[in-house]
C-alpha atoms as a PDB file:
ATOM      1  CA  UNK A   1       1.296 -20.143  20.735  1.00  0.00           C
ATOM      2  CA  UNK A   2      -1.186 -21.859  17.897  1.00  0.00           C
ATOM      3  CA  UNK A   3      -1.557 -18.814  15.159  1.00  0.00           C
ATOM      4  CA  UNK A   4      -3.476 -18.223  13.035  1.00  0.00           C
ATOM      5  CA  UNK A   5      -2.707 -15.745   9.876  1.00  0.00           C
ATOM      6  CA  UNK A   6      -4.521 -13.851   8.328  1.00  0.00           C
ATOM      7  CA  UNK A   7      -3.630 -11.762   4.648  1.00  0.00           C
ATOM      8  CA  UNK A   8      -3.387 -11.809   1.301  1.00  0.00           C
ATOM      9  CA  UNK A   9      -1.236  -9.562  -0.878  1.00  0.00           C
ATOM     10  CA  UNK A  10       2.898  -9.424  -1.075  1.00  0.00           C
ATOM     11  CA  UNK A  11       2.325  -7.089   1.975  1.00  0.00           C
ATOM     12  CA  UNK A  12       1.365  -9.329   4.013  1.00  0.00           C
ATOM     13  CA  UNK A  13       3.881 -12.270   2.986  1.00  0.00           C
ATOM     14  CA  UNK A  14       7.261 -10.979   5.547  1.00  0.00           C
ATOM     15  CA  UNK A  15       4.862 -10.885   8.552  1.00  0.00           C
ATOM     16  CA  UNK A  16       3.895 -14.171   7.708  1.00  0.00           C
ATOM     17  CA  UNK A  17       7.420 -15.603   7.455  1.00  0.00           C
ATOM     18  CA  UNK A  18       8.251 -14.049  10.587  1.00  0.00           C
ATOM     19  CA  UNK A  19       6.074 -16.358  12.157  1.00  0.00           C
ATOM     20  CA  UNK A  20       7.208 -19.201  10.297  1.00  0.00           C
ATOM     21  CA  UNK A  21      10.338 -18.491  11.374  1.00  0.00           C
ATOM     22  CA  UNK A  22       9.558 -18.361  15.220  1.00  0.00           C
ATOM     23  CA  UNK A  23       8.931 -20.515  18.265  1.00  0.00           C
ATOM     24  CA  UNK A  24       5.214 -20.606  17.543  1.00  0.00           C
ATOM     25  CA  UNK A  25       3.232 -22.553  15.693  1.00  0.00           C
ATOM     26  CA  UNK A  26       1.012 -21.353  12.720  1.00  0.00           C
ATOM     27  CA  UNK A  27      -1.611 -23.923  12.705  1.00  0.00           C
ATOM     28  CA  UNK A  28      -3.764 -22.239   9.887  1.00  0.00           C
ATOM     29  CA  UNK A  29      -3.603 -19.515   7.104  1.00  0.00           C
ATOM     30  CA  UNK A  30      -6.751 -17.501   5.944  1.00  0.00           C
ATOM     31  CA  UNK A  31      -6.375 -15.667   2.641  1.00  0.00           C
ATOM     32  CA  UNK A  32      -8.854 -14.306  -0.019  1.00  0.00           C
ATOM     33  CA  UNK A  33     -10.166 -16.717  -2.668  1.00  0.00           C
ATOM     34  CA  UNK A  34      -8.166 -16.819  -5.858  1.00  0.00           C
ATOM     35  CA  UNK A  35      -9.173 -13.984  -8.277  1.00  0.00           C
ATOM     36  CA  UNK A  36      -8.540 -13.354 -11.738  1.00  0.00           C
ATOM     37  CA  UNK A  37      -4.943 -12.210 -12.661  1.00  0.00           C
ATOM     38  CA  UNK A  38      -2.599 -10.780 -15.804  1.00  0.00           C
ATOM     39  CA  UNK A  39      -4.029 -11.119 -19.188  1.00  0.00           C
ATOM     40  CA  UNK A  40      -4.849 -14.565 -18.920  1.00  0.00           C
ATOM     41  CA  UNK A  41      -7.316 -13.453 -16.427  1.00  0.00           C
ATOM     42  CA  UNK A  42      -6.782 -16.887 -14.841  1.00  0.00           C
ATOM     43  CA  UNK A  43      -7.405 -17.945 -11.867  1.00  0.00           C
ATOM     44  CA  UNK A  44      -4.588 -17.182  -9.390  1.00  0.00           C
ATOM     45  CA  UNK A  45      -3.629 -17.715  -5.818  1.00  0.00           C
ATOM     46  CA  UNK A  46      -2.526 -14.845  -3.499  1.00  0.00           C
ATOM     47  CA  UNK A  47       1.329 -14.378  -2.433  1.00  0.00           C
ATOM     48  CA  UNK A  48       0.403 -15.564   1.106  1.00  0.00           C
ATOM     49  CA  UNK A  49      -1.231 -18.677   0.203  1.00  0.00           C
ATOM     50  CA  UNK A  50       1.819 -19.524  -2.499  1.00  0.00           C
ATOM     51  CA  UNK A  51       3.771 -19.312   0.808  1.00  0.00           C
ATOM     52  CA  UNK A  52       1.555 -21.105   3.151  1.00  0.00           C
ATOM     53  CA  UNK A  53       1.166 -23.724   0.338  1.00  0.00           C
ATOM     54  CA  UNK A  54       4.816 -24.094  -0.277  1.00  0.00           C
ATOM     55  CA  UNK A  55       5.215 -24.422   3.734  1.00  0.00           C
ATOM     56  CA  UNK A  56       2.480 -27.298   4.066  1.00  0.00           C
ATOM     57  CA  UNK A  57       0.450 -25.014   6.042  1.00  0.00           C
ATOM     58  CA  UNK A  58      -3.276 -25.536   5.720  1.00  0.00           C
ATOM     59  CA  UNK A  59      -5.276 -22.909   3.333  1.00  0.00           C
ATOM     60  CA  UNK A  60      -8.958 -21.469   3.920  1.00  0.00           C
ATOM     61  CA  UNK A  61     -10.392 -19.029   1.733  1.00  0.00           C
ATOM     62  CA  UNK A  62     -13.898 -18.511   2.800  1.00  0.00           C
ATOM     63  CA  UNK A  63     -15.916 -15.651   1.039  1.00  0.00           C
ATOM     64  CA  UNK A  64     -16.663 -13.893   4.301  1.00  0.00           C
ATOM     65  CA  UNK A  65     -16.425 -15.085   8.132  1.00  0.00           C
ATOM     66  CA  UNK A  66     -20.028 -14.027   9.147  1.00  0.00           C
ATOM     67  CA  UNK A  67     -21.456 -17.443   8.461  1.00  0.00           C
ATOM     68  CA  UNK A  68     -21.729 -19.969  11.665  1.00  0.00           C
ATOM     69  CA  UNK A  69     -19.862 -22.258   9.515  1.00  0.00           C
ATOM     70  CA  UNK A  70     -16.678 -20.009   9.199  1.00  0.00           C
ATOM     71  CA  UNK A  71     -16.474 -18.980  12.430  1.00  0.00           C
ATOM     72  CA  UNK A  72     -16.772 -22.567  13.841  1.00  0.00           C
ATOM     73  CA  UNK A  73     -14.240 -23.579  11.539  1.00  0.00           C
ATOM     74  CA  UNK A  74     -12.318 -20.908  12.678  1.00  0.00           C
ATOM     75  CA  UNK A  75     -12.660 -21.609  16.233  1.00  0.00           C
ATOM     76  CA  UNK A  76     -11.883 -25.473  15.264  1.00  0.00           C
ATOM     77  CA  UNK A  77      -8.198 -23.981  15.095  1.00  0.00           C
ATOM     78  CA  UNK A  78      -8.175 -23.560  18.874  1.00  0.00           C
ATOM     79  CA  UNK A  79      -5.523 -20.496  18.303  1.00  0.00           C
ATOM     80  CA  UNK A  80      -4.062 -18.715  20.809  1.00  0.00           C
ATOM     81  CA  UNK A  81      -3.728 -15.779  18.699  1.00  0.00           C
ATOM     82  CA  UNK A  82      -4.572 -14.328  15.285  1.00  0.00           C
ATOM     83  CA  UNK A  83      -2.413 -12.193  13.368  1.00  0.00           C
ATOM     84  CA  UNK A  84      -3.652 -10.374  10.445  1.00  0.00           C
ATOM     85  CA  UNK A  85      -2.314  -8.441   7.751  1.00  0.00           C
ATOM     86  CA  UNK A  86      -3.796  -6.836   4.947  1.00  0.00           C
ATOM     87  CA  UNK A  87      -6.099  -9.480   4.750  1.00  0.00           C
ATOM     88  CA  UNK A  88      -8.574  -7.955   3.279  1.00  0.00           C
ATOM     89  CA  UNK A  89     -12.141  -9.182   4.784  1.00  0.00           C
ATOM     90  CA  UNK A  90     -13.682  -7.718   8.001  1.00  0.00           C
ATOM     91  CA  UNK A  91     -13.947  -9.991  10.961  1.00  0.00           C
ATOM     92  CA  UNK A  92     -16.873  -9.400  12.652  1.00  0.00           C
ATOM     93  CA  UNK A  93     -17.004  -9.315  16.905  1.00  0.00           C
ATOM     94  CA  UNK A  94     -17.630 -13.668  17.163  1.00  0.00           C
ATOM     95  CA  UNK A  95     -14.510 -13.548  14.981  1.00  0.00           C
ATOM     96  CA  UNK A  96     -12.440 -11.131  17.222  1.00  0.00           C
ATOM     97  CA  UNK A  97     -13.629 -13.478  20.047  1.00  0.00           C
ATOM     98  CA  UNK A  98     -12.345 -16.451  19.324  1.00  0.00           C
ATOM     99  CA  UNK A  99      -8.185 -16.526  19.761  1.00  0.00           C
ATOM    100  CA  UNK A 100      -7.083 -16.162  23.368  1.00  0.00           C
ATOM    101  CA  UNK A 101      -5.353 -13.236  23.039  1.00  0.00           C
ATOM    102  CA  UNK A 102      -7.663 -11.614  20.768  1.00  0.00           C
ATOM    103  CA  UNK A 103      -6.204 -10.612  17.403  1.00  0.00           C
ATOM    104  CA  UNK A 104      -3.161  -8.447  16.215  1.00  0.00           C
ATOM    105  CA  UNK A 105      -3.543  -6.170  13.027  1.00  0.00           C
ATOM    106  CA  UNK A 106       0.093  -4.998  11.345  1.00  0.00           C
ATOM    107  CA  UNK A 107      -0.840  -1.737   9.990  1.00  0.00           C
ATOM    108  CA  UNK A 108       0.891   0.422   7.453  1.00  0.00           C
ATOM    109  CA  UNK A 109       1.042   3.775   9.255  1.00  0.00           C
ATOM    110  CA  UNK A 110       1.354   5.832  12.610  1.00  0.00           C
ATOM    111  CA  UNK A 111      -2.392   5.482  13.570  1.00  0.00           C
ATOM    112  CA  UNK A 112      -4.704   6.796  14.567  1.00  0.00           C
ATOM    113  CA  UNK A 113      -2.999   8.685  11.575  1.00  0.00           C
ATOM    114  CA  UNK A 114      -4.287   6.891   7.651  1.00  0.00           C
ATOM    115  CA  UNK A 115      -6.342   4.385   9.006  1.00  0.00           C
ATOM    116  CA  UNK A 116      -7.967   2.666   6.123  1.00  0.00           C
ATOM    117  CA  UNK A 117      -6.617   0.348   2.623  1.00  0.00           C
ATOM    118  CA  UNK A 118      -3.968   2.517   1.298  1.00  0.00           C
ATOM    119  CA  UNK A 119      -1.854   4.199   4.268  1.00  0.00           C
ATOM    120  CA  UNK A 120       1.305   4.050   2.258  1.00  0.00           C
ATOM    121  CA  UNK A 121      -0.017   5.750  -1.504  1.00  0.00           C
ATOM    122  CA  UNK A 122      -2.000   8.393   0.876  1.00  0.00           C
ATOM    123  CA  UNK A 123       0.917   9.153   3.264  1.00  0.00           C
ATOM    124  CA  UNK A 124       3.057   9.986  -0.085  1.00  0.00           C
ATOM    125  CA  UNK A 125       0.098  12.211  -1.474  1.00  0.00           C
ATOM    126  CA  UNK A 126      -0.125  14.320   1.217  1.00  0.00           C
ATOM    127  CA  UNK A 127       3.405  15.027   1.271  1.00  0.00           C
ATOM    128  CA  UNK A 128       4.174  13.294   4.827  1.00  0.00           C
ATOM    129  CA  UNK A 129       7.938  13.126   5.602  1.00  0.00           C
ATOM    130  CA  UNK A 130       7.871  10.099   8.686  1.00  0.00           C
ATOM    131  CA  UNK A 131       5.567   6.702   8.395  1.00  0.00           C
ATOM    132  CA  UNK A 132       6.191   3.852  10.044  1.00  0.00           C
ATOM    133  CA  UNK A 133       3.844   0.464  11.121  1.00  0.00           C
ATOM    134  CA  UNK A 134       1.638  -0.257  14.268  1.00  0.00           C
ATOM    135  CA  UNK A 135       0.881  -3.254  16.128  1.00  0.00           C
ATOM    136  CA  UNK A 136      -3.136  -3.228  16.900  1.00  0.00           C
ATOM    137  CA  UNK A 137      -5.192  -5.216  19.217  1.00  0.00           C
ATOM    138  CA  UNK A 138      -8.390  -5.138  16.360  1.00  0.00           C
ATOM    139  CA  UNK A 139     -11.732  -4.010  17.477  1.00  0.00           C
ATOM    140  CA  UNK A 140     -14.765  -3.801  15.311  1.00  0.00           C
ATOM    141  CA  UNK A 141     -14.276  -0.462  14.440  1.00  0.00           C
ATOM    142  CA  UNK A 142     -11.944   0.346  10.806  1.00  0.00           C
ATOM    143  CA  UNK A 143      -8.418   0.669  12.564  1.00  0.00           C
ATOM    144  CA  UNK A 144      -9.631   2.046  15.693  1.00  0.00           C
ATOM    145  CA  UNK A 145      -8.022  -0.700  18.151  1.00  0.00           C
ATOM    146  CA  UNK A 146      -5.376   0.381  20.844  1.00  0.00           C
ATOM    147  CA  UNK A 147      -2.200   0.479  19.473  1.00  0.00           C
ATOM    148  CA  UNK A 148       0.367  -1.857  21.112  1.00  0.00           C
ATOM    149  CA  UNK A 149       3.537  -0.986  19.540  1.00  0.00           C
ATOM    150  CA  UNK A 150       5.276   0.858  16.667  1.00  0.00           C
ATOM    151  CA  UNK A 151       8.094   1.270  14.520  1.00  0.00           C
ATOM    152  CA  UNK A 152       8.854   4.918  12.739  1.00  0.00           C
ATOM    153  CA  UNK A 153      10.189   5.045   9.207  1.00  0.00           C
ATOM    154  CA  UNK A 154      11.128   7.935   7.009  1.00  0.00           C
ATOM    155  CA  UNK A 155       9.790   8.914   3.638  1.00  0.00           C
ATOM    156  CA  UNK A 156      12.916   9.889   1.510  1.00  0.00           C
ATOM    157  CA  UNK A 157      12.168  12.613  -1.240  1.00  0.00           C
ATOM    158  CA  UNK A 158      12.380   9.327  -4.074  1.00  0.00           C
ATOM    159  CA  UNK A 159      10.227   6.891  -2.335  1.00  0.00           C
ATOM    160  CA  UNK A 160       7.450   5.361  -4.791  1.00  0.00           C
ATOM    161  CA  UNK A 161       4.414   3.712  -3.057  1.00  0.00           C
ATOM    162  CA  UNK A 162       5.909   0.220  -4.267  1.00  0.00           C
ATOM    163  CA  UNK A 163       9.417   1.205  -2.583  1.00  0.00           C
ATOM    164  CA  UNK A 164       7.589   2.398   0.180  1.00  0.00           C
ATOM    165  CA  UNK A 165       5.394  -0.749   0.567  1.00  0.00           C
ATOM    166  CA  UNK A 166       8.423  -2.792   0.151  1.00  0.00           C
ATOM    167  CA  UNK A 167      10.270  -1.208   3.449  1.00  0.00           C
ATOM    168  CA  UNK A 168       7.186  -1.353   5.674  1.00  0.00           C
ATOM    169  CA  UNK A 169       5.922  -5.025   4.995  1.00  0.00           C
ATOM    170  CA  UNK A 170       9.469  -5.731   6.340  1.00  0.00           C
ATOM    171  CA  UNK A 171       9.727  -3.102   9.058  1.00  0.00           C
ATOM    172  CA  UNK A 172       6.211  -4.711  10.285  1.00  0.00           C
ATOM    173  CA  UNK A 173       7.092  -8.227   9.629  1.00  0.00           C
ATOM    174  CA  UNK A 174      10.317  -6.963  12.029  1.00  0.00           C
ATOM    175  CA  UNK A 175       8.078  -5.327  14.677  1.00  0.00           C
ATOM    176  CA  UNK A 176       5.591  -8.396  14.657  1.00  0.00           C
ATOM    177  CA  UNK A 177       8.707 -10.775  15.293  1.00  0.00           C
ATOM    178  CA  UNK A 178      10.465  -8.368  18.217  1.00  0.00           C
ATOM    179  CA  UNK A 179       7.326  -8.595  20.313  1.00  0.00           C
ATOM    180  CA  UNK A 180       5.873 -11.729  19.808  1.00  0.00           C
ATOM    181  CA  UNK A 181       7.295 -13.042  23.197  1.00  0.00           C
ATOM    182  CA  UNK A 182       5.042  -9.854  24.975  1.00  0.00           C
ATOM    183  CA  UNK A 183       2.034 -10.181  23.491  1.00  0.00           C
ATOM    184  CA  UNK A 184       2.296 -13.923  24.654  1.00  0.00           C
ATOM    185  CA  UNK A 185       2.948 -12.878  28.051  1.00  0.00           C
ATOM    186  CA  UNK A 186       0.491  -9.819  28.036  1.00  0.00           C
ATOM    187  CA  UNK A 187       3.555  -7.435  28.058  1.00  0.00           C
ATOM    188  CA  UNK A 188       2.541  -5.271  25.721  1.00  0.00           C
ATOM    189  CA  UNK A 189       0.509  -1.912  27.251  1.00  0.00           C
ATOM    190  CA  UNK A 190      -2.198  -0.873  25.254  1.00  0.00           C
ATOM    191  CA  UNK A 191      -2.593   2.533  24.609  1.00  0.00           C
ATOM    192  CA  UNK A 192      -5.684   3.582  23.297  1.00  0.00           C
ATOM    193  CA  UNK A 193      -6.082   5.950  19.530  1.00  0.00           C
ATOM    194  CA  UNK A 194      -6.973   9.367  19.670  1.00  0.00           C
ATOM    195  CA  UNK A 195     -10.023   9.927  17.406  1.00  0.00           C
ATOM    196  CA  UNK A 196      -9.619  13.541  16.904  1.00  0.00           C
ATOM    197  CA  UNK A 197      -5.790  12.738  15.204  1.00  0.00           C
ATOM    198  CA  UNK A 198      -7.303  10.178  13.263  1.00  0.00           C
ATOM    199  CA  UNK A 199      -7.707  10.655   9.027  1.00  0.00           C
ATOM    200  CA  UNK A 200      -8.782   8.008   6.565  1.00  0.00           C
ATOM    201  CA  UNK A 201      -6.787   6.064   3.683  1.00  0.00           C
ATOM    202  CA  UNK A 202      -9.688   5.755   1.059  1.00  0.00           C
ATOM    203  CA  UNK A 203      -9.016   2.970  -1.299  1.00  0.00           C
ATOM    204  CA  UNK A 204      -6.833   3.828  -4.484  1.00  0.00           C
ATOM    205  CA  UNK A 205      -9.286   4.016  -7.457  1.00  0.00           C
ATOM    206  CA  UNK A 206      -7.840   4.144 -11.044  1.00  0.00           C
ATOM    207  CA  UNK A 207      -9.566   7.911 -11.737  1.00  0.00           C
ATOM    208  CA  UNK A 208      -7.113   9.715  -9.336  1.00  0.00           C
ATOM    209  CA  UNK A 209      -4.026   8.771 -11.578  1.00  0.00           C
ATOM    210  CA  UNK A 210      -5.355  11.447 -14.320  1.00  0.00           C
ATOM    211  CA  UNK A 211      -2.793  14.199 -13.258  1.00  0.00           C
ATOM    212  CA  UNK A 212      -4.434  17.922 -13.632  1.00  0.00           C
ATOM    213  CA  UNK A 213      -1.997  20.149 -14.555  1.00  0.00           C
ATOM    214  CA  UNK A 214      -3.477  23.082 -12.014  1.00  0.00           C
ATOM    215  CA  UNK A 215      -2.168  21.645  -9.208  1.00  0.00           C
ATOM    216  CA  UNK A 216       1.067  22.512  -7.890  1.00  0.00           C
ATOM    217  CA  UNK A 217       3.790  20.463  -9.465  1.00  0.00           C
ATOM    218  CA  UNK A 218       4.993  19.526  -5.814  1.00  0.00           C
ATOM    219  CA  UNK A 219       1.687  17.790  -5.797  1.00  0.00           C
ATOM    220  CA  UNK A 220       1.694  16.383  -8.910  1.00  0.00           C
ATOM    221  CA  UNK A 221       5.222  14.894  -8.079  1.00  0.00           C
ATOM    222  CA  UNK A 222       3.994  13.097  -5.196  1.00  0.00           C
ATOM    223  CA  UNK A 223       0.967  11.969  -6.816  1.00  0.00           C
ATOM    224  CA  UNK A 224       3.641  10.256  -9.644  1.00  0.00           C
ATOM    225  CA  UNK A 225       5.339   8.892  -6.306  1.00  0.00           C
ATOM    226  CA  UNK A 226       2.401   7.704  -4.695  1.00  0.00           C
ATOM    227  CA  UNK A 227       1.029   5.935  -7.821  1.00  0.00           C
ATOM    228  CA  UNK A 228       4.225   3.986  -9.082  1.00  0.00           C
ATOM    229  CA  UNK A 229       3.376   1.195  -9.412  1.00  0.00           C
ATOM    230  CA  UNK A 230      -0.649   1.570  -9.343  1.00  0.00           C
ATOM    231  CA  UNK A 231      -2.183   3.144 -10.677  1.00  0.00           C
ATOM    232  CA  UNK A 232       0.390   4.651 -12.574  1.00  0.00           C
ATOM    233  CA  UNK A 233      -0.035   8.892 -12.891  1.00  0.00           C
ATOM    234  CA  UNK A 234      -1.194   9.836 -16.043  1.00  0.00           C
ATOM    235  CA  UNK A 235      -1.885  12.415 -19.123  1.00  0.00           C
ATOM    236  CA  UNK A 236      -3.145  12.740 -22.385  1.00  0.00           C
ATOM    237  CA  UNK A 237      -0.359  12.981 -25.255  1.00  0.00           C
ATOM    238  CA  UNK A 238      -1.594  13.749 -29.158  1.00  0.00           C
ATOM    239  CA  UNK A 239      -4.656  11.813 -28.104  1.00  0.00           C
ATOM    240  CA  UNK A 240      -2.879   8.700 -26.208  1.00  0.00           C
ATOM    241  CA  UNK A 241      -1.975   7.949 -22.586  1.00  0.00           C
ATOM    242  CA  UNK A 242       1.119   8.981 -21.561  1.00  0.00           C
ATOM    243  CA  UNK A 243       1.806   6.891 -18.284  1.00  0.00           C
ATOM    244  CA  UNK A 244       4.283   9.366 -16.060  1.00  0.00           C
ATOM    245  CA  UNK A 245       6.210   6.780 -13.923  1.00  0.00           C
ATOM    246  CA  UNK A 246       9.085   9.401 -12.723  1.00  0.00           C
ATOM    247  CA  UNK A 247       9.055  13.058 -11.924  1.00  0.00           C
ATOM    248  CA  UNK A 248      10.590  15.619  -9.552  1.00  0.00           C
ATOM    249  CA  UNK A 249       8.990  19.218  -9.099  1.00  0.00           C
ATOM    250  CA  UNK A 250      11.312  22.557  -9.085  1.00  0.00           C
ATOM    251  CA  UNK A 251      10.512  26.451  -9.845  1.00  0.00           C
ATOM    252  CA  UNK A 252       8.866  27.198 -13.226  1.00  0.00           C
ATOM    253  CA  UNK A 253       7.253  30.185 -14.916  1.00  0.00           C
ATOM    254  CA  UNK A 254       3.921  31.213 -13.883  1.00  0.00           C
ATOM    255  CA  UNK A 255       2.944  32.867 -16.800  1.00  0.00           C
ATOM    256  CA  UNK A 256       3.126  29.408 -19.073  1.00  0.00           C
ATOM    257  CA  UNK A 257      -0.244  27.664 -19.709  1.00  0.00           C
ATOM    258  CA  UNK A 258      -0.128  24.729 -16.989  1.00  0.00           C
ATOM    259  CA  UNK A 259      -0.038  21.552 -19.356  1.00  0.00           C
ATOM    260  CA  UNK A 260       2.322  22.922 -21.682  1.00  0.00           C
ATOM    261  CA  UNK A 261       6.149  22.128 -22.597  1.00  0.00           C
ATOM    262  CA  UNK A 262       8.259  23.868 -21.653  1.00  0.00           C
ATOM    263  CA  UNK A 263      11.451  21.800 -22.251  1.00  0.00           C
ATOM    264  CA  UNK A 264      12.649  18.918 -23.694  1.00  0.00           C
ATOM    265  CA  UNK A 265      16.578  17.897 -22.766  1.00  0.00           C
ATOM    266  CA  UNK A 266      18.427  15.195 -21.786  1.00  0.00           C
ATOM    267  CA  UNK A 267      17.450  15.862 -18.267  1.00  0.00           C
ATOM    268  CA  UNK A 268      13.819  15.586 -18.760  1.00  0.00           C
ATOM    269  CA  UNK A 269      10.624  16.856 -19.964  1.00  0.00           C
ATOM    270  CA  UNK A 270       9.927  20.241 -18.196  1.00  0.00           C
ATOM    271  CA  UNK A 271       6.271  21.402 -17.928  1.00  0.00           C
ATOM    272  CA  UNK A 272       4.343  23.680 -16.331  1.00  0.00           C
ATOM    273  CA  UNK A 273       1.999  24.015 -13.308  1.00  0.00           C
ATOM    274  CA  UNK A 274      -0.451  25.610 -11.726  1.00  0.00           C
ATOM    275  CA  UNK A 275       2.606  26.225  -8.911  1.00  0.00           C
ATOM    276  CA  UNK A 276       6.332  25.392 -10.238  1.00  0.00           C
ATOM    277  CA  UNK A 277       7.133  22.849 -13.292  1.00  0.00           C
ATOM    278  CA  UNK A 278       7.214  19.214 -12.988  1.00  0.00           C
ATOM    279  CA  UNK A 279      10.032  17.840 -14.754  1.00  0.00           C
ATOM    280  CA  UNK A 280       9.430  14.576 -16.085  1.00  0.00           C
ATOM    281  CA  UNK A 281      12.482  11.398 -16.281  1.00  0.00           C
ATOM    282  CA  UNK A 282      10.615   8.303 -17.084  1.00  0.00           C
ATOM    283  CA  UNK A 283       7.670   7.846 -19.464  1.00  0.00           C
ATOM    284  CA  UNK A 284       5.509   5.115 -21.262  1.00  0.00           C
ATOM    285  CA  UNK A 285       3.190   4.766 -24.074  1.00  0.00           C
ATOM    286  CA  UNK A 286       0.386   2.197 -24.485  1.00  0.00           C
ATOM    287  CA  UNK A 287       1.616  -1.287 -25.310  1.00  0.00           C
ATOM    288  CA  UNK A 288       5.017  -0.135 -25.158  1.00  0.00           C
ATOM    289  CA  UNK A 289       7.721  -0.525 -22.114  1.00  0.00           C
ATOM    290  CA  UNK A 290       9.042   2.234 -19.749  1.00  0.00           C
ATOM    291  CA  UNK A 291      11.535   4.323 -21.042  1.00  0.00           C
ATOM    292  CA  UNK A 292      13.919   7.538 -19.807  1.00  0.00           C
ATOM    293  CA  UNK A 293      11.830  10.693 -20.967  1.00  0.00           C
ATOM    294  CA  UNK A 294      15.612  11.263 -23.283  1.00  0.00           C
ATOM    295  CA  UNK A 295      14.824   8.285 -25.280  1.00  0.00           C
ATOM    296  CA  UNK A 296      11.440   9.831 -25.465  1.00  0.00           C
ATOM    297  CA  UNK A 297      12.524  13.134 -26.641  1.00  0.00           C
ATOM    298  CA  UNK A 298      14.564  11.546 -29.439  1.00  0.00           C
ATOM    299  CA  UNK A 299      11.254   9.860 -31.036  1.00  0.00           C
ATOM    300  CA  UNK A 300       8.785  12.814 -30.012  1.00  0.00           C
ATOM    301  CA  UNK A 301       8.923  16.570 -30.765  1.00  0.00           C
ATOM    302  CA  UNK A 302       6.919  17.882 -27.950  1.00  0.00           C
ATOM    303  CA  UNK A 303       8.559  22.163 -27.827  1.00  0.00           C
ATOM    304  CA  UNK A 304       5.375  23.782 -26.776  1.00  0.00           C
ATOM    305  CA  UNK A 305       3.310  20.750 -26.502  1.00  0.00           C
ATOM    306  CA  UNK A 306       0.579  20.855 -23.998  1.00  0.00           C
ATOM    307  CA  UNK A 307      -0.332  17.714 -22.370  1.00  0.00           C
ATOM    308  CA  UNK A 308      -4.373  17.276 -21.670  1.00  0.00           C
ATOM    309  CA  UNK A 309      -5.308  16.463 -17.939  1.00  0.00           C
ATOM    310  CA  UNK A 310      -8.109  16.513 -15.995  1.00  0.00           C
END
């Protein structure tokens, strides 16, 4: 088959080696333009195009594929197929038209189950024990397509949303590779998404890390889960951010004020809840690195201290 792929972040970059690595022939990656990036705020390409680049495979980046003069250089391709992974743009119907066999989304969840841009952070946050990827044949709808195949994944009690990512952008990459051969052939049956099952992966934004010391610390563990490594859960500490990078939740006193401190040892900074205690391992200050909340206890007196949240 002549691919094409589509995607842009780390995410994306297994699935696209998987096809690299196949019979088939990627004739063309799409990827998002090159945005800003670290301090610098320089310019910088996206993982998948530092592949595709390193692989001699031709690069587009348009802006959006609405325009006649995307979509006829998109159809200049003459794929059979596209495959597209977090790619990040919306490809409107002409788009969806143009390959063959239409094109395959690798999705980060069970769907019709997190459809949306952050399946994997939102799965964690709502305290979901089984993931796993899908194989889509897109649609115009936002993850609606029938569902082709999957692959089922556990989420282990000390998954972060980076370890998390990590394990599904090679379980999909995996998937993508295992039934490449079907969806040439038309193998694959298509079985269509049940709307009523279906919930919605918002976008992370930066104003859900601010932990709030009401909830249940179960809650507040998985949001620290969910949010390693963006956007990092977080509280107020004598008037600074205190970036929480690892926490576990167990029984606490429901008397105590939720915010305060209840311990300090060398197995981590217990405080309380609005349900249980959330007691904290790893910690970090502004401009400073990430450090075991012990090393932190040794600098800081914090008996009785009450952390700020929301």
């Amino acid at each position: 088959m002549r691919i094409l792929f589509a995607g842009t972040p780390g995410f994306s970059v297994p699935s696209l080696q998987a096809l690299l690595d196949s019979a088939h022939e990627v004739v063309a990656v799409y990827t998002q333009p090159d945005r800003p990036a670290g301090r610098g705020r320089q310019r910088a390409a996206s993982p998948v195009k530092q592949l595709a680049v390193q692989q001699d495979i031709p690069v587009c980046q348009p802006d959006l594929l609405r325009s006649d003069a995307a979509q006829q250089q998109l159809a200049a391709w003459q794929p059979d197929l596209m495959v597209v992974v977090a790619y990040g743009l919306i490809l409107p119907p002409e788009v969806l038209a143009i390959p063959r066999l239409g094109c395959i989304n690798v999705h980060a969840s069970l769907l019709p189950r997190w459809r949306g841009a952050a399946p994997i952070q939102r799965a964690i946050l709502a305290g979901d024990s089984e993931t796993g990827v899908c194989l889509m044949q897109m649609d115009a709808g936002l993850d609606t397509g029938p569902v082709l195949a999957c692959a089922h994944c556990d989420i282990h009690a000390d998954d972060t949303g980076s370890r998390l990512h990590d394990r599904l952008a090679q379980l999909g990459a995996d998937l993508l590779a295992d039934k490449l051969a079907l969806i040439e052939s038309g193998g694959l049956e298509a079985q269509a998404q049940d709307d009523s099952r279906a919930s919605y992966a918002s976008k992370l934004q930066k104003s859900e890390a601010r932990i709030n010391w009401q909830d249940a610390a179960s809650d507040i563990a998985n949001q620290v889960r969910a949010f390693n490594a963006w956007p990092v859960a977080e509280t107020t500490y004598e008037g600074r951010q205190l970036r929480i990078w690892e926490a576990t939740a167990q029984p606490g006193d429901s008397k105590i004020a939720p915010g305060t401190v209840v311990s300090a040892t060398r197995d981590g900074i217990e405080v309380a809840s609005g349900n249980g205690s959330l007691l904290i391992h790893r910690v970090q200050l502004p401009g400073a690195r990430i450090i075991d909340a012990a090393d932190f206890i040794n600098a800081h007196a914090l008996q009785g201290v009450v952390f700020a949240g929301e």
